[in-house]
N, C-alpha and C. Protein backbone atom coordinates (compact mmCIF):
# COMPACT_ATOMS: atom_id res chain seq x y z
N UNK A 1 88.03 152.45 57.77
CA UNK A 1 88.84 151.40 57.17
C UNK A 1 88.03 150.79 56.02
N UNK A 2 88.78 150.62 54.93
CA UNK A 2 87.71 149.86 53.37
C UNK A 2 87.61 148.52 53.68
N UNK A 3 86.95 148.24 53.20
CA UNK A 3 86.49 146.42 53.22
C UNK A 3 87.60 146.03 52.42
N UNK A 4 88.65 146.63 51.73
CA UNK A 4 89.72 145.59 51.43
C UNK A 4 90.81 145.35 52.31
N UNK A 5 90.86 146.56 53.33
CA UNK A 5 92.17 146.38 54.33
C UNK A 5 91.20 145.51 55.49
N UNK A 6 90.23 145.76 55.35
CA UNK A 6 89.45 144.32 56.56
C UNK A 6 89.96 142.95 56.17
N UNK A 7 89.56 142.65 55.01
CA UNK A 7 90.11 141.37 54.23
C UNK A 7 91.26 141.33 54.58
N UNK A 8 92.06 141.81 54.48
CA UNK A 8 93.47 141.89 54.35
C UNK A 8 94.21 141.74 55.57
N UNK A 9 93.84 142.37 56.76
CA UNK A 9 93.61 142.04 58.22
C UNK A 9 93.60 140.48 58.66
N UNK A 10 92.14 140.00 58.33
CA UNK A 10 91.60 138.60 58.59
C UNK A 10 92.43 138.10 57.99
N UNK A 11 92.84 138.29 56.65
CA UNK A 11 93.73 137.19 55.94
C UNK A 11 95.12 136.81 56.71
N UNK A 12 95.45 137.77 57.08
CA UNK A 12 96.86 137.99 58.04
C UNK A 12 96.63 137.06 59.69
N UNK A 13 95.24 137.45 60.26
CA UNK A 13 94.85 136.95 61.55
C UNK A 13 94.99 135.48 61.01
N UNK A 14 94.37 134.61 60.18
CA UNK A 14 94.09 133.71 60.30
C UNK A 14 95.37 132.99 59.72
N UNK A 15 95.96 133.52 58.85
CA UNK A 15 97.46 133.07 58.54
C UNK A 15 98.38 133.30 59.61
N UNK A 16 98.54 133.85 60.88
CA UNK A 16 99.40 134.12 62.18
C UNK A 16 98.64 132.69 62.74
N UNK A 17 97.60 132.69 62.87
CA UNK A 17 96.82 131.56 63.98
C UNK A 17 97.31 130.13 63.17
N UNK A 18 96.87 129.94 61.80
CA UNK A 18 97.04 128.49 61.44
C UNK A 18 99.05 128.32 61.78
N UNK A 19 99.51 129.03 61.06
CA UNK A 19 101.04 128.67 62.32
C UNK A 19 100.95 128.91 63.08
N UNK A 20 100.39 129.49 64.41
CA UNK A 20 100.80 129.05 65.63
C UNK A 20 100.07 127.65 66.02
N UNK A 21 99.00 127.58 65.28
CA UNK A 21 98.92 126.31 65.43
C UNK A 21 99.20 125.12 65.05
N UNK A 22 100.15 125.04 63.89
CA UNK A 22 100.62 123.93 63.50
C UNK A 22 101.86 123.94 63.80
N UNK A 23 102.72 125.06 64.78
CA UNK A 23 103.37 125.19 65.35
C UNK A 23 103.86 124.08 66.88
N UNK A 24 102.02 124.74 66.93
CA UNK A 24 101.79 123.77 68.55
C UNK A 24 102.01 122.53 68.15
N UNK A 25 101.05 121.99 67.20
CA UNK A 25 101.06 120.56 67.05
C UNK A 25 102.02 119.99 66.46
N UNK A 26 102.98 120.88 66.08
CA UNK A 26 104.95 119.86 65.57
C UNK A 26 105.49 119.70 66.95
N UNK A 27 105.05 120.68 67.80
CA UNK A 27 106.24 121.00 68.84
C UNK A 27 105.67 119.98 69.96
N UNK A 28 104.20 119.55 70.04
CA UNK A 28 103.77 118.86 70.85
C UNK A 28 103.96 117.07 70.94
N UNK A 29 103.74 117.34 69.33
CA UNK A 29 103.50 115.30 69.34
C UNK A 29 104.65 115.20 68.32
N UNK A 30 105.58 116.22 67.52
CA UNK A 30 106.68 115.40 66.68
C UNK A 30 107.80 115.44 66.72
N UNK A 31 108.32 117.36 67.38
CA UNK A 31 109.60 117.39 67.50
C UNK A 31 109.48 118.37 68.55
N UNK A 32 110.86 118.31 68.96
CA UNK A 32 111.31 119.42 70.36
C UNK A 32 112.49 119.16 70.52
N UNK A 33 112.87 120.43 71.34
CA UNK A 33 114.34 120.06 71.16
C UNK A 33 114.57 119.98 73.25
N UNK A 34 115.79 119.76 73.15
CA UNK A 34 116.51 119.75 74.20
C UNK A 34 118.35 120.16 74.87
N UNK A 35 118.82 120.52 75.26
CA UNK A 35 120.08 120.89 75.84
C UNK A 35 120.62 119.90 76.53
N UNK A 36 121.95 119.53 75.94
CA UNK A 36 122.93 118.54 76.29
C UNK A 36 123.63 119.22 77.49
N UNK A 37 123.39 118.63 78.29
CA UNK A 37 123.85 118.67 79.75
C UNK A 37 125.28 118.24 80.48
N UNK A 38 126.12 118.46 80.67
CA UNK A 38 127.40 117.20 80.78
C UNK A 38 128.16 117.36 79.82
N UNK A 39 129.00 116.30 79.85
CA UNK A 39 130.08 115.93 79.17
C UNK A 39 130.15 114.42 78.84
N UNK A 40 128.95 113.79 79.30
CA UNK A 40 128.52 112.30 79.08
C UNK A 40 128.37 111.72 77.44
N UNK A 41 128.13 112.77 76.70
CA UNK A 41 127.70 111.70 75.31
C UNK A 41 129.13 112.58 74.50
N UNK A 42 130.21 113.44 75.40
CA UNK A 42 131.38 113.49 74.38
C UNK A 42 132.03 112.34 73.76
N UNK A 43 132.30 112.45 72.41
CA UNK A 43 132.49 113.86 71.37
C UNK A 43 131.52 113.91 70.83
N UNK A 44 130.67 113.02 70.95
CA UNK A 44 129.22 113.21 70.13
C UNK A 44 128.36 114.63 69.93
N UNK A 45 127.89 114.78 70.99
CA UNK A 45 127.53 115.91 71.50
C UNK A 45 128.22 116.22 72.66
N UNK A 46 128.32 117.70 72.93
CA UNK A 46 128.89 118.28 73.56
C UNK A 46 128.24 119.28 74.48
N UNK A 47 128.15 119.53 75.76
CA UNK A 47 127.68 120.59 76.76
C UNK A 47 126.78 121.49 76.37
N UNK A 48 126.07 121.69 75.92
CA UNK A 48 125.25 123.13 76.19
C UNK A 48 124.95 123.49 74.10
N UNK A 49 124.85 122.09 73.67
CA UNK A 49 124.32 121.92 72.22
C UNK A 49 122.85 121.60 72.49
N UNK A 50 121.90 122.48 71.96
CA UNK A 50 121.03 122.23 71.73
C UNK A 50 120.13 121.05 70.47
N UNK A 51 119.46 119.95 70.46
CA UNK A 51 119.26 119.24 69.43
C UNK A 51 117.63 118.88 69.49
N UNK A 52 117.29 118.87 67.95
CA UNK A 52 115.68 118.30 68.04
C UNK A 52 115.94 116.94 68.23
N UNK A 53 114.81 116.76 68.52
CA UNK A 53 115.00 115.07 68.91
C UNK A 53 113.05 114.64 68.36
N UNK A 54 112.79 113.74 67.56
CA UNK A 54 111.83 113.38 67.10
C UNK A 54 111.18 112.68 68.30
N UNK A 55 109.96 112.81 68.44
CA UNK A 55 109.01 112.31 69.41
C UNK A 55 108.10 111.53 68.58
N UNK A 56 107.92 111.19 67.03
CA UNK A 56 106.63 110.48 67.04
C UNK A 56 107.67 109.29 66.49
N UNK A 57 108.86 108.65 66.22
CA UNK A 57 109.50 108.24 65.72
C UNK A 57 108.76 106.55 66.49
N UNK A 58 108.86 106.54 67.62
CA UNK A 58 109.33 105.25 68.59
C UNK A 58 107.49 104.63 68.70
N UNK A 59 106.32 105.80 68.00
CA UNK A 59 105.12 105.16 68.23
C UNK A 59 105.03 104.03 66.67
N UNK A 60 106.06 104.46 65.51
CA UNK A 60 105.98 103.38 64.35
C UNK A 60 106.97 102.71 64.32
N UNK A 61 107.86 102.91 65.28
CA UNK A 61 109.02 101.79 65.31
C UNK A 61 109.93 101.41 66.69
N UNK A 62 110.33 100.80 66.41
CA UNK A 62 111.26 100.68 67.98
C UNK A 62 112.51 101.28 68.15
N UNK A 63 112.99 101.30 69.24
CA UNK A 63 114.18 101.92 69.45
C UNK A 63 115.25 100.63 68.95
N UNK A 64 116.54 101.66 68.38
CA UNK A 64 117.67 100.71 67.58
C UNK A 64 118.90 100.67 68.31
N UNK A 65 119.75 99.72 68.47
CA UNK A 65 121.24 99.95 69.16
C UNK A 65 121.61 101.19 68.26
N UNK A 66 122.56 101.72 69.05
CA UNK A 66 122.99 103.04 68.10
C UNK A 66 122.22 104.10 68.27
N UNK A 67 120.93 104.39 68.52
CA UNK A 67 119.77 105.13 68.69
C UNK A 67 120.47 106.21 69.75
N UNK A 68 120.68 107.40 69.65
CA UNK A 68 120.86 108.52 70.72
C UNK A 68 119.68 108.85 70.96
N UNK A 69 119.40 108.43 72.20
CA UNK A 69 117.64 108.87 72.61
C UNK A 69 117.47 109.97 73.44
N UNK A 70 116.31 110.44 74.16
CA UNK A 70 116.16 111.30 74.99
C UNK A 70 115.30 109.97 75.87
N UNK A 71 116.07 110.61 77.10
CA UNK A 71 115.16 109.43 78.41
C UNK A 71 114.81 110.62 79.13
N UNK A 72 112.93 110.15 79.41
CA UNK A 72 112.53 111.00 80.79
C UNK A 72 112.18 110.67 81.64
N UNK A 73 112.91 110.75 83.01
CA UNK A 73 112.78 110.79 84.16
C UNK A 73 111.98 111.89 85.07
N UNK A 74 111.67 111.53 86.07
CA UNK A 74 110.98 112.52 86.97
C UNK A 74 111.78 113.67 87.06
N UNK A 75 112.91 113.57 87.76
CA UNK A 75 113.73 114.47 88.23
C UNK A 75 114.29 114.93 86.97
N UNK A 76 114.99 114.33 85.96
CA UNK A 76 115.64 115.19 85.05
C UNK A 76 115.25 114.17 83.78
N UNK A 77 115.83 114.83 82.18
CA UNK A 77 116.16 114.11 81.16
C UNK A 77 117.34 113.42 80.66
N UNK A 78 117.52 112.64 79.96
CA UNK A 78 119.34 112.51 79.90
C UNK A 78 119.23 112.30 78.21
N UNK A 79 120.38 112.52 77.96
CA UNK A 79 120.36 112.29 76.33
C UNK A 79 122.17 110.90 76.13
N UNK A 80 121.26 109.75 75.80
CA UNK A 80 122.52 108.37 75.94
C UNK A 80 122.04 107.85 75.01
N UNK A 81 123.17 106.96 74.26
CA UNK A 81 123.17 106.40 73.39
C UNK A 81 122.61 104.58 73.67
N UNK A 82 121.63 103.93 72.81
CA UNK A 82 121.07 102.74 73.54
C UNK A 82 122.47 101.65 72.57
N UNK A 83 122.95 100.74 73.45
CA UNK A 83 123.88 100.14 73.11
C UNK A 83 122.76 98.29 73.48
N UNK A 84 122.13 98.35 74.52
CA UNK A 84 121.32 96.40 74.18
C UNK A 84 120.11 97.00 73.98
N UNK A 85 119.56 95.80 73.23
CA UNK A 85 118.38 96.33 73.21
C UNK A 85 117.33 94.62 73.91
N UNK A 86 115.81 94.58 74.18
CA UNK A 86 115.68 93.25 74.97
C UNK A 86 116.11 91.66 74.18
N UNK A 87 116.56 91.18 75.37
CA UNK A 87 117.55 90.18 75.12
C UNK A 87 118.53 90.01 75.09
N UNK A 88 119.18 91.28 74.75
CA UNK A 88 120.64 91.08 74.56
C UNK A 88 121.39 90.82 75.51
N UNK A 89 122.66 90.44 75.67
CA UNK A 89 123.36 90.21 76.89
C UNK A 89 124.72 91.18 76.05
N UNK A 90 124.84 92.14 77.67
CA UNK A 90 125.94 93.36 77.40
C UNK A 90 126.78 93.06 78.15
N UNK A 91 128.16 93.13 77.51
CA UNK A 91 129.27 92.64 78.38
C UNK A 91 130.84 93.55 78.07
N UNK A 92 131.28 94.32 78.95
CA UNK A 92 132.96 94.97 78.41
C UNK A 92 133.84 94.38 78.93
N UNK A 93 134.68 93.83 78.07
CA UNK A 93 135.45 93.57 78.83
C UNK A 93 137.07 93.91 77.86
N UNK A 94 138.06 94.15 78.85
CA UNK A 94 139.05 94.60 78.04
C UNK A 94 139.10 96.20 77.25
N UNK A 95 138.47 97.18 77.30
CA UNK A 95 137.81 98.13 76.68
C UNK A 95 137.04 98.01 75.49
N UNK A 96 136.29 96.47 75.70
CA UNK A 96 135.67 96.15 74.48
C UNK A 96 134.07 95.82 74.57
N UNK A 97 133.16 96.65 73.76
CA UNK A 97 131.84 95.91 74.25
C UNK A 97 131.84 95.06 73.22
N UNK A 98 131.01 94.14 74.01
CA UNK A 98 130.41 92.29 73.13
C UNK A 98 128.70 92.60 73.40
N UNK A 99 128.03 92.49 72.45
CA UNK A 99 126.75 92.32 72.17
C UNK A 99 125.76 90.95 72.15
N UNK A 100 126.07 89.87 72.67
CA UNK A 100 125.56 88.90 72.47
C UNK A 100 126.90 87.97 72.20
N UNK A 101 127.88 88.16 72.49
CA UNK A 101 129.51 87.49 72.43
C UNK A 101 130.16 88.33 71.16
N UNK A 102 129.35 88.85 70.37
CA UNK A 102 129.65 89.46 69.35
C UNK A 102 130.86 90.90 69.43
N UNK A 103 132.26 91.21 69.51
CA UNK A 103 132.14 92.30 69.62
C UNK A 103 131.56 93.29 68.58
N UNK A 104 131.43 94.67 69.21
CA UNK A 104 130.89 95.78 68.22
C UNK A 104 131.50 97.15 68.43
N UNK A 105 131.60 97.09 66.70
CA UNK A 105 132.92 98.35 66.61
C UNK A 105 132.18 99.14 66.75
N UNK A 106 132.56 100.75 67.59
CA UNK A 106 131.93 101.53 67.90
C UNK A 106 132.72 103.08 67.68
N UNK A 107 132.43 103.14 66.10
CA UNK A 107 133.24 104.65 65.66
C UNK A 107 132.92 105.53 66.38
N UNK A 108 132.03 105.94 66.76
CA UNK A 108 131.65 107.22 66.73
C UNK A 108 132.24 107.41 68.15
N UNK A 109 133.16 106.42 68.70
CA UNK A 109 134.30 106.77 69.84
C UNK A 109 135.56 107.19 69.71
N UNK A 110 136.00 108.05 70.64
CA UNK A 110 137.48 108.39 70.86
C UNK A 110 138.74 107.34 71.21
N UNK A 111 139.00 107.11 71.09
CA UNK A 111 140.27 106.63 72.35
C UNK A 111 140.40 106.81 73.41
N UNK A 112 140.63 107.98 74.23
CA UNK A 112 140.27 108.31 75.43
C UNK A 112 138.73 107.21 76.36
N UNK A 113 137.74 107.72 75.24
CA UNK A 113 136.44 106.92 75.74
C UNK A 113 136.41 105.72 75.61
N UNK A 114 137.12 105.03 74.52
CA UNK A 114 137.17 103.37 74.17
C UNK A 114 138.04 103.02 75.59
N UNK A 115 139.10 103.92 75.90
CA UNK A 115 140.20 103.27 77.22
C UNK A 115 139.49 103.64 78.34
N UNK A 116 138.49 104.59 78.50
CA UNK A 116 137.77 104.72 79.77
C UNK A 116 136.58 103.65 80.19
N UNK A 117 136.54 102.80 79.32
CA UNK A 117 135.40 102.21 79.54
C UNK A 117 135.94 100.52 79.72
N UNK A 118 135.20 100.68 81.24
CA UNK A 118 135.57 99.40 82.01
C UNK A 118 135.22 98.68 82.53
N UNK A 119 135.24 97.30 82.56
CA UNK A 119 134.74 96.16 82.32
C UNK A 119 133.82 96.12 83.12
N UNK A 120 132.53 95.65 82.88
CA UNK A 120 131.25 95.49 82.69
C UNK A 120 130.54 93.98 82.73
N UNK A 121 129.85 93.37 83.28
CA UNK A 121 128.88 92.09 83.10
C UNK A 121 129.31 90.72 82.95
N UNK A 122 129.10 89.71 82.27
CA UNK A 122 127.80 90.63 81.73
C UNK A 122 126.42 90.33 81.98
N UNK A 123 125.89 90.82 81.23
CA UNK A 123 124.26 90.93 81.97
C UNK A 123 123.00 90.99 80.87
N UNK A 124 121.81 90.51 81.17
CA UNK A 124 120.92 90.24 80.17
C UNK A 124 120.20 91.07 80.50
N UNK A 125 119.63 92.13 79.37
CA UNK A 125 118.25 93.20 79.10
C UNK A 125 117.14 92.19 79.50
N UNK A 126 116.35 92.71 80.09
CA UNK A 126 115.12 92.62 80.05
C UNK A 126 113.97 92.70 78.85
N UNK A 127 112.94 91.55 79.04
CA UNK A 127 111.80 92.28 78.29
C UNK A 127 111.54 93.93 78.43
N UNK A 128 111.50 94.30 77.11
CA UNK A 128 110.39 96.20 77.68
C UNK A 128 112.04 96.54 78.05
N UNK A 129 112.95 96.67 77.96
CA UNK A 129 114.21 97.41 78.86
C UNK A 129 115.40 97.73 77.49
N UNK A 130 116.07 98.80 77.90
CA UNK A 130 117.20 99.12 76.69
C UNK A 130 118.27 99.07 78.32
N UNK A 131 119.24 99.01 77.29
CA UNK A 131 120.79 99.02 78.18
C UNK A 131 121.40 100.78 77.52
N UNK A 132 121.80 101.37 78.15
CA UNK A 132 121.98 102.78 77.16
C UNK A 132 123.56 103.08 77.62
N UNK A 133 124.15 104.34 77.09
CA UNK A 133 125.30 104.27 77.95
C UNK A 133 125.91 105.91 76.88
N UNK A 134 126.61 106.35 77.74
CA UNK A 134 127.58 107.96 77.53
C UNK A 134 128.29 107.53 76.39
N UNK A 135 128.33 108.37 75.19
CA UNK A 135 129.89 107.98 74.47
C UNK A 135 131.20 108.65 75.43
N UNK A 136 131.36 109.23 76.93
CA UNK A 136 131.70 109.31 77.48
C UNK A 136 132.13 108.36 78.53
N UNK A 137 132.40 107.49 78.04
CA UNK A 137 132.53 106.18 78.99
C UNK A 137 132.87 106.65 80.64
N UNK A 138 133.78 107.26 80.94
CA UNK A 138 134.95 107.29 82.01
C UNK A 138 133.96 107.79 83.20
N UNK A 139 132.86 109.12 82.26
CA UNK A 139 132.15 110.02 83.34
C UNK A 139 130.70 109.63 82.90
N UNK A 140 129.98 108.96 82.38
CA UNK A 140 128.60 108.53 82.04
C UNK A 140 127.94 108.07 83.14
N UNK A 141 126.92 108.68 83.32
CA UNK A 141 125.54 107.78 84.27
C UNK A 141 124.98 107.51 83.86
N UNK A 142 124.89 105.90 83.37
CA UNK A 142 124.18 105.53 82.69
C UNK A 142 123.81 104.02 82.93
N UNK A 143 123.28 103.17 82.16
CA UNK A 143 123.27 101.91 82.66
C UNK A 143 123.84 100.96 83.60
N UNK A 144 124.99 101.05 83.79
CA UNK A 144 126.18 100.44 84.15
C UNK A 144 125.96 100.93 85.60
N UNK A 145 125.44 102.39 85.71
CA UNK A 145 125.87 102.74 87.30
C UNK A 145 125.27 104.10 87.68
N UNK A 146 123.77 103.71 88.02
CA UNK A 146 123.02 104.93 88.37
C UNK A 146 121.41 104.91 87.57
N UNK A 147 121.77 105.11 86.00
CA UNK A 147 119.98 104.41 85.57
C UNK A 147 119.30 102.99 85.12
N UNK A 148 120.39 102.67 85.48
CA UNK A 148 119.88 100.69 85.43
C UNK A 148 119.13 100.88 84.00
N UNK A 149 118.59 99.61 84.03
CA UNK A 149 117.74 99.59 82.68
C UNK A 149 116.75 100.38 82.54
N UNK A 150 116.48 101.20 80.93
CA UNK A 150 115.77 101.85 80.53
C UNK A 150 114.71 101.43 80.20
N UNK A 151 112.89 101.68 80.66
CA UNK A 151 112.08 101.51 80.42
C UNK A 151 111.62 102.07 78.97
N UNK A 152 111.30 101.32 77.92
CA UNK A 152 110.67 101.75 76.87
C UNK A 152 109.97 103.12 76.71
N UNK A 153 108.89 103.01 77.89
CA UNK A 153 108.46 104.11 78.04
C UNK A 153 108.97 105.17 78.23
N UNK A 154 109.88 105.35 78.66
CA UNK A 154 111.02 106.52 79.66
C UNK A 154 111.71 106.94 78.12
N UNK A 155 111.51 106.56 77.35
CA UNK A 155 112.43 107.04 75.73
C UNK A 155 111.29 107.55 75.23
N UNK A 156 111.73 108.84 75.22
CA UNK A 156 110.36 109.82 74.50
C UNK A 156 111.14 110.67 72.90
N UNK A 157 112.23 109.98 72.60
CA UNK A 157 112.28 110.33 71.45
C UNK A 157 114.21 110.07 70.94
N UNK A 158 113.95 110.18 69.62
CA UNK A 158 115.96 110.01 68.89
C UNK A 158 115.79 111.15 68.70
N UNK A 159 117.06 111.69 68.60
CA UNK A 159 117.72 112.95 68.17
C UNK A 159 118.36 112.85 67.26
N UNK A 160 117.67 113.70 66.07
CA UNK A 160 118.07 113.94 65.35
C UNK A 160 118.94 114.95 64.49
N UNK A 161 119.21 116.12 65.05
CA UNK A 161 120.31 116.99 64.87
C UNK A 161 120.33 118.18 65.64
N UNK A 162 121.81 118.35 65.19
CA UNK A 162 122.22 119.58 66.47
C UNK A 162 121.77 120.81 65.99
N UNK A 163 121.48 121.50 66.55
CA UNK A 163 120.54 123.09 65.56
C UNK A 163 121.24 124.29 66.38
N UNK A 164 121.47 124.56 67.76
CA UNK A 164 122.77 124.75 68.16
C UNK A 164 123.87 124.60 69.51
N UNK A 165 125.29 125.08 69.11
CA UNK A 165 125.63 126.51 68.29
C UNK A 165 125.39 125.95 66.90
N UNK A 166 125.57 126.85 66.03
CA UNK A 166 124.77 126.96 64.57
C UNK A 166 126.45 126.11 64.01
N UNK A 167 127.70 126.41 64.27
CA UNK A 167 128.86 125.89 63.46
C UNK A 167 128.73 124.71 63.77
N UNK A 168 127.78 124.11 64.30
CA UNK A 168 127.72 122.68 64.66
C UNK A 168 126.15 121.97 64.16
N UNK A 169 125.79 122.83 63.78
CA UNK A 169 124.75 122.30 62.75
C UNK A 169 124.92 120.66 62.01
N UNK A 170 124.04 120.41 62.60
CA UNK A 170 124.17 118.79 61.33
C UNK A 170 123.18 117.80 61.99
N UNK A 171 123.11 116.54 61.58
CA UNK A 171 122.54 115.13 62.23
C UNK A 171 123.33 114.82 63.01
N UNK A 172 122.85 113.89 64.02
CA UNK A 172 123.52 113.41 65.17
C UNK A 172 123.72 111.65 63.96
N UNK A 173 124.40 110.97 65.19
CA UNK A 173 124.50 109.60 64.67
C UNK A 173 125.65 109.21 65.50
């Protein structure tokens, strides 16, 4: 073998290694993805959509109402939308959520899900705690009935878009 296909070799080895390693380190501390499980955050996302979801997002900022997060639990992950955030007092009533007495319009719902969702509180977040909840109102486990308040910690990242199926490509929101 000539000393130029050696070069040429190494050049290749060490260009395979620096992506797999900067591979590792996106996939470890910035992004990853996950599989929507359910029918809980319909129409948003939907069953068996895969989405990245940013992991270093929540160490320079906090989590936002509106925020579709990833929560981790022991037993499983869930992917819900955070609707209080601490302090707030969450309350439905009428198929309407109130944020602090405030109501808040909430497009990115159906009809079906605006009429499934039933009256509620109300009730004050905690320090350190999010209130989260299904754009699936009717069938959601979520705050209301099953994961109680969300620990800060337990939110390991927002999701930021669907990657697949591919015809569904885009940002979440």
């Amino acid at each position: 073998m000539s000393e130029q296909s050696k070069n040429e070799w190494l050049e290749w080895l060490k260009a395979i290694a620096i992506a797999i390693t900067l591979a590792f380190i996106l996939r470890t501390f910035f992004f990853a993805t996950s599989i929507v499980e359910g029918a809980s955050m319909d129409p948003t996302l939907e069953n068996g959509e895969r989405v990245m979801f940013n992991k270093i997002i929540y160490y320079i900022d906090e989590p936002e109402r509106g925020d579709i997060v990833i929560i981790e639990r022991p037993v499983k992950s869930y992917v819900k939308r955070i609707i209080g955030q601490p302090g707030d007092t969450v309350e439905i009533r009428n198929h309407t959520l109130y944020i602090n007495g405030e109501e808040q319009k909430q497009n990115y719902l159906n009809d079906s899900a605006i009429n499934g969702t039933r009256d509620y509180g109300p009730v004050q977040v905690p320090d350190g705690k999010y209130f989260v909840m299904g754009d699936n109102r009717a069938i959601s486990k979520d705050s209301r009935n099953g994961l109680g308040f969300i620990d800060e910690e337990e939110i390991i990242g927002r999701t930021e878009l669907v990657i697949y199926p591919f015809n569904e490509w885009g940002l979440t929101k």
